[in-house]
Protein backbone atom coordinates (compact mmCIF):
# COMPACT_ATOMS: atom_id res chain seq x y z
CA UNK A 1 -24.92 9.59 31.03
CA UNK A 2 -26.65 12.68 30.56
CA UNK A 3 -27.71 13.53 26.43
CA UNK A 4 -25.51 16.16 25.76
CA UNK A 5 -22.00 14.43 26.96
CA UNK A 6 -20.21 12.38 25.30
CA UNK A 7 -16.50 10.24 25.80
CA UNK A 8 -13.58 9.56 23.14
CA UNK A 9 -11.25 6.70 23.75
CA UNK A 10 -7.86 5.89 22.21
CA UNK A 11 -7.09 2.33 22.02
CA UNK A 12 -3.52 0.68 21.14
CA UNK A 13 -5.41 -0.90 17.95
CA UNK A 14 -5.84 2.87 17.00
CA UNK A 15 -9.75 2.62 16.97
CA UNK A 16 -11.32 5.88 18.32
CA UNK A 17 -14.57 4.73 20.07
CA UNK A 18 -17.14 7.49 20.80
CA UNK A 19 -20.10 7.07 23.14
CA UNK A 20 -23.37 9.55 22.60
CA UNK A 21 -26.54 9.08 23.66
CA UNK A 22 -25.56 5.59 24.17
CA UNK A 23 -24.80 4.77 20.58
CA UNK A 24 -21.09 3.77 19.83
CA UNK A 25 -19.37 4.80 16.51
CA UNK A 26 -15.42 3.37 15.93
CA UNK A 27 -13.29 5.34 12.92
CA UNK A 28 -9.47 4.72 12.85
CA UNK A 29 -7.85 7.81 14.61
CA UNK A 30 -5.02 7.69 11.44
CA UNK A 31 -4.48 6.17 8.71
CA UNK A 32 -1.03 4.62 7.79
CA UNK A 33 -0.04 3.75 4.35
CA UNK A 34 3.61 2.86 2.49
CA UNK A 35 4.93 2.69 -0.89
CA UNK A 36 7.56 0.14 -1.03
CA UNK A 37 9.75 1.91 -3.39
CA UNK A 38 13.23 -0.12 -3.43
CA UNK A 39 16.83 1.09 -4.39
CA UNK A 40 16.35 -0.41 -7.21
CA UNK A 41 13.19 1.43 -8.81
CA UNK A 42 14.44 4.65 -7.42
CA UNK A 43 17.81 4.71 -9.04
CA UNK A 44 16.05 3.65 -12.36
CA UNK A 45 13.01 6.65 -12.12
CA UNK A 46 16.06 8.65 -12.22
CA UNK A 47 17.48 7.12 -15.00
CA UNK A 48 20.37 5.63 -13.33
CA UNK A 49 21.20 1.72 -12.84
CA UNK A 50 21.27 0.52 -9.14
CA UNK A 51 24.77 -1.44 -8.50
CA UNK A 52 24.06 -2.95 -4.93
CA UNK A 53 24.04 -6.84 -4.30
CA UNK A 54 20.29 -7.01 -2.50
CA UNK A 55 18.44 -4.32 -1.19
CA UNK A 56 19.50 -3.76 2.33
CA UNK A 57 17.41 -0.14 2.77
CA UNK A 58 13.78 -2.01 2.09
CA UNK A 59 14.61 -4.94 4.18
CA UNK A 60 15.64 -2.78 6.71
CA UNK A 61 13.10 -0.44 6.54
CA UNK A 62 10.09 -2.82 6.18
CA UNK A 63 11.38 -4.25 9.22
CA UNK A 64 12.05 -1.25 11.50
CA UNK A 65 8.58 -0.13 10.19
CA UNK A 66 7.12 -3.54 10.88
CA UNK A 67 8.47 -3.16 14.49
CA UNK A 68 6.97 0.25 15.06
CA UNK A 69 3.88 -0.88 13.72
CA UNK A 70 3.37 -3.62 16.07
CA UNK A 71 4.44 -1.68 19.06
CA UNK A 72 2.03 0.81 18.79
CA UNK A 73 -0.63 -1.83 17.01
CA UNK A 74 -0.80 -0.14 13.67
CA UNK A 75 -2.26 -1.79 10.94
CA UNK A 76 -0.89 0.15 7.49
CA UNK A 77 -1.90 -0.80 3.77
CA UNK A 78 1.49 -1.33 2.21
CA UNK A 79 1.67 -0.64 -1.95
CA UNK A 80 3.93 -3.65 -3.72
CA UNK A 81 5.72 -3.22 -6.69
CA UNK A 82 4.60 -6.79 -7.67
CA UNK A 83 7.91 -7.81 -9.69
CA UNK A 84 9.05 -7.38 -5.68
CA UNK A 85 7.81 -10.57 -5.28
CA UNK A 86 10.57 -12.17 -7.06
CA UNK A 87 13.13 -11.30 -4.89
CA UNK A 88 13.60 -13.46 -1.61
CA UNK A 89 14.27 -10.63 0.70
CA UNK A 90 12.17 -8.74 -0.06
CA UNK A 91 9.59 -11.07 -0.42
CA UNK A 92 9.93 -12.72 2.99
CA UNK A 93 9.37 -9.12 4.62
CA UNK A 94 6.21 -9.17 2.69
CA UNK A 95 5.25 -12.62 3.93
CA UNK A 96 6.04 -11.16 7.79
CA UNK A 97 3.67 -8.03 7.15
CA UNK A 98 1.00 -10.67 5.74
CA UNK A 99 1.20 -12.17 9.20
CA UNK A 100 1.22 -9.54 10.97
CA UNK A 101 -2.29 -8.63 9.27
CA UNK A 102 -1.25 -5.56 7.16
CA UNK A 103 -3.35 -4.98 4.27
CA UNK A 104 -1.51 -4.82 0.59
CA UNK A 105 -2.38 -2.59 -2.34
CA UNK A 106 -1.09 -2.47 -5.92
CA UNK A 107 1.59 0.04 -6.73
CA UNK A 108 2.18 -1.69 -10.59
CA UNK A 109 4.08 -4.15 -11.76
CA UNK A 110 7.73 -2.73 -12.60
CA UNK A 111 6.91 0.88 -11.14
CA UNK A 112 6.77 2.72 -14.61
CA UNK A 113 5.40 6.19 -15.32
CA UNK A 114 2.05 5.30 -16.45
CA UNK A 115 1.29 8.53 -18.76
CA UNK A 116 4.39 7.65 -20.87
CA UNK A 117 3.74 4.17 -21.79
CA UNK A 118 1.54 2.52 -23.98
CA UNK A 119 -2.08 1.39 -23.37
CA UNK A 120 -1.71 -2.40 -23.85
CA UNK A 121 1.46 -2.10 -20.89
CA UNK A 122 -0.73 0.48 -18.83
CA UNK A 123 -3.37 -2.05 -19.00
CA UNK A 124 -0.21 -4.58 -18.02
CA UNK A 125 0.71 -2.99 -15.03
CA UNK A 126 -2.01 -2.05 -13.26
CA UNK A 127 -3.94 -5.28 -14.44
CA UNK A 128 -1.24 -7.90 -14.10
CA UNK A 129 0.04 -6.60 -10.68
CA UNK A 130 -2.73 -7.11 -8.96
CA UNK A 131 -3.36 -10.84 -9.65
CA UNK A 132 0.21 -11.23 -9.05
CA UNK A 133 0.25 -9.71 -5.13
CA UNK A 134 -3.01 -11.53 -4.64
CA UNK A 135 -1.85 -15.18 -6.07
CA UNK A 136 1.56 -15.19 -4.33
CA UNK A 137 0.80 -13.38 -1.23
CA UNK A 138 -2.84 -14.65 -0.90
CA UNK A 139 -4.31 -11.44 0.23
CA UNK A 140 -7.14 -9.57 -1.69
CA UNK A 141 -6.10 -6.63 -3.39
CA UNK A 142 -8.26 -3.46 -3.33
CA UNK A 143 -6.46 -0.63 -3.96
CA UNK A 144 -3.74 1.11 -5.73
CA UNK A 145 -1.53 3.66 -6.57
CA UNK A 146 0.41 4.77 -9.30
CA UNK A 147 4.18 5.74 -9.64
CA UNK A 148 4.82 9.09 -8.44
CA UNK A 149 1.13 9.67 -8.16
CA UNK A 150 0.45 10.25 -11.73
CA UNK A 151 -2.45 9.03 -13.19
CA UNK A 152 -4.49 9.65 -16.24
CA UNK A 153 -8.65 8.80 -17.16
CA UNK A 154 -7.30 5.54 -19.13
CA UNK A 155 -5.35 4.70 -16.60
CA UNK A 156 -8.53 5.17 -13.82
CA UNK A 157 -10.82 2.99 -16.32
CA UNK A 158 -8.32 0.22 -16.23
CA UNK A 159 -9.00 0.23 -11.83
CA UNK A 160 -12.62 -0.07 -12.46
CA UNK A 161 -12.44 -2.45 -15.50
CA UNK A 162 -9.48 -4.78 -13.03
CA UNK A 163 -12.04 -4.80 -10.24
CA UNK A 164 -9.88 -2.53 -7.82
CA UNK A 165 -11.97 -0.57 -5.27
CA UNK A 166 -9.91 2.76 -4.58
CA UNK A 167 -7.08 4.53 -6.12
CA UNK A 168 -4.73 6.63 -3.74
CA UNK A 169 -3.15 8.17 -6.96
CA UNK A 170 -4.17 12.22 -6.42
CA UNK A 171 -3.23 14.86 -4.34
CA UNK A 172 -5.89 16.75 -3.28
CA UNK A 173 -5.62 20.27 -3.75
């Protein structure tokens, strides 16, 4: 291989490897992540109460997603609500992404709008929901991101002082 060329491979595991001057360099050719926003949570950010028996959309989904995502070899970080957890559905369709080797990321506790509450229950959610997705699903915890992207400078002290690495809260504009 002459100096100036240089080859770009897609694999199914969604790695693009490049090859220049003989030195390799890998970098994911996307980047796939989900907030697992149930009936539930929706109807109440929109101050409603949510009826249903179960929560047929998010098992469905998560499954239909999980099915894609092994098809095509995807590997997606997936943001829990942590009190998710406590319902078996939903919480088996966690355990099956686990498996499956998705990573998991923090999306709060009860999924409330972090610059109206308090700062002992900010502190609460963003705190407490990470040792809770890490203890039951035993999976390291890195990231988060807050309800309906809204995040304040407390609320981005409490990720550094919880020991989270990123936050996926902002838009970039």
């Amino acid at each position: 291989m002459d100096s100036s060329s240089a080859t770009t491979r897609a694999t199914n595991s969604g790695v693009t490897t490049s090859t220049t001057d003989s030195r390799i360099t890998s970098r994911p050719l996307l980047s796939v992540h989900v907030d697992l926003d149930g009936a539930d949570v929706i109807f109440r950010a929109h101050g409603r109460r949510y009826a249903g028996v179960g929560d047929p959309i998010y098992r469905s989904g998560m499954e239909n997603l999980l099915s894609l995502f092994a098809t095509f070899d995807v590997r997606a970080t997936l943001f829990v609500i942590a009190e998710d957890l406590d319902d078996p559905d939903k919480r088996a369709v966690l355990e099956q992404a686990r498996r499956a080797g998705h990573d998991f990321a923090s999306h709060t506790l009860t999924h409330p709008n972090l610059r109206t509450i308090g700062a002992a229950q900010k502190r609460q959610e963003i705190s407490a929901s990470r040792l809770r997705i890490e203890d039951a699903l035993g999976v390291p915890v890195q990231g988060f991101r807050a309800p309906g992207y809204s995040m304040d400078a407390d609320g981005m002290r409490t990720l550094v002082e919880s020991g989270y690495r990123y936050d996926s809260s902002c838009f970039h504009t």
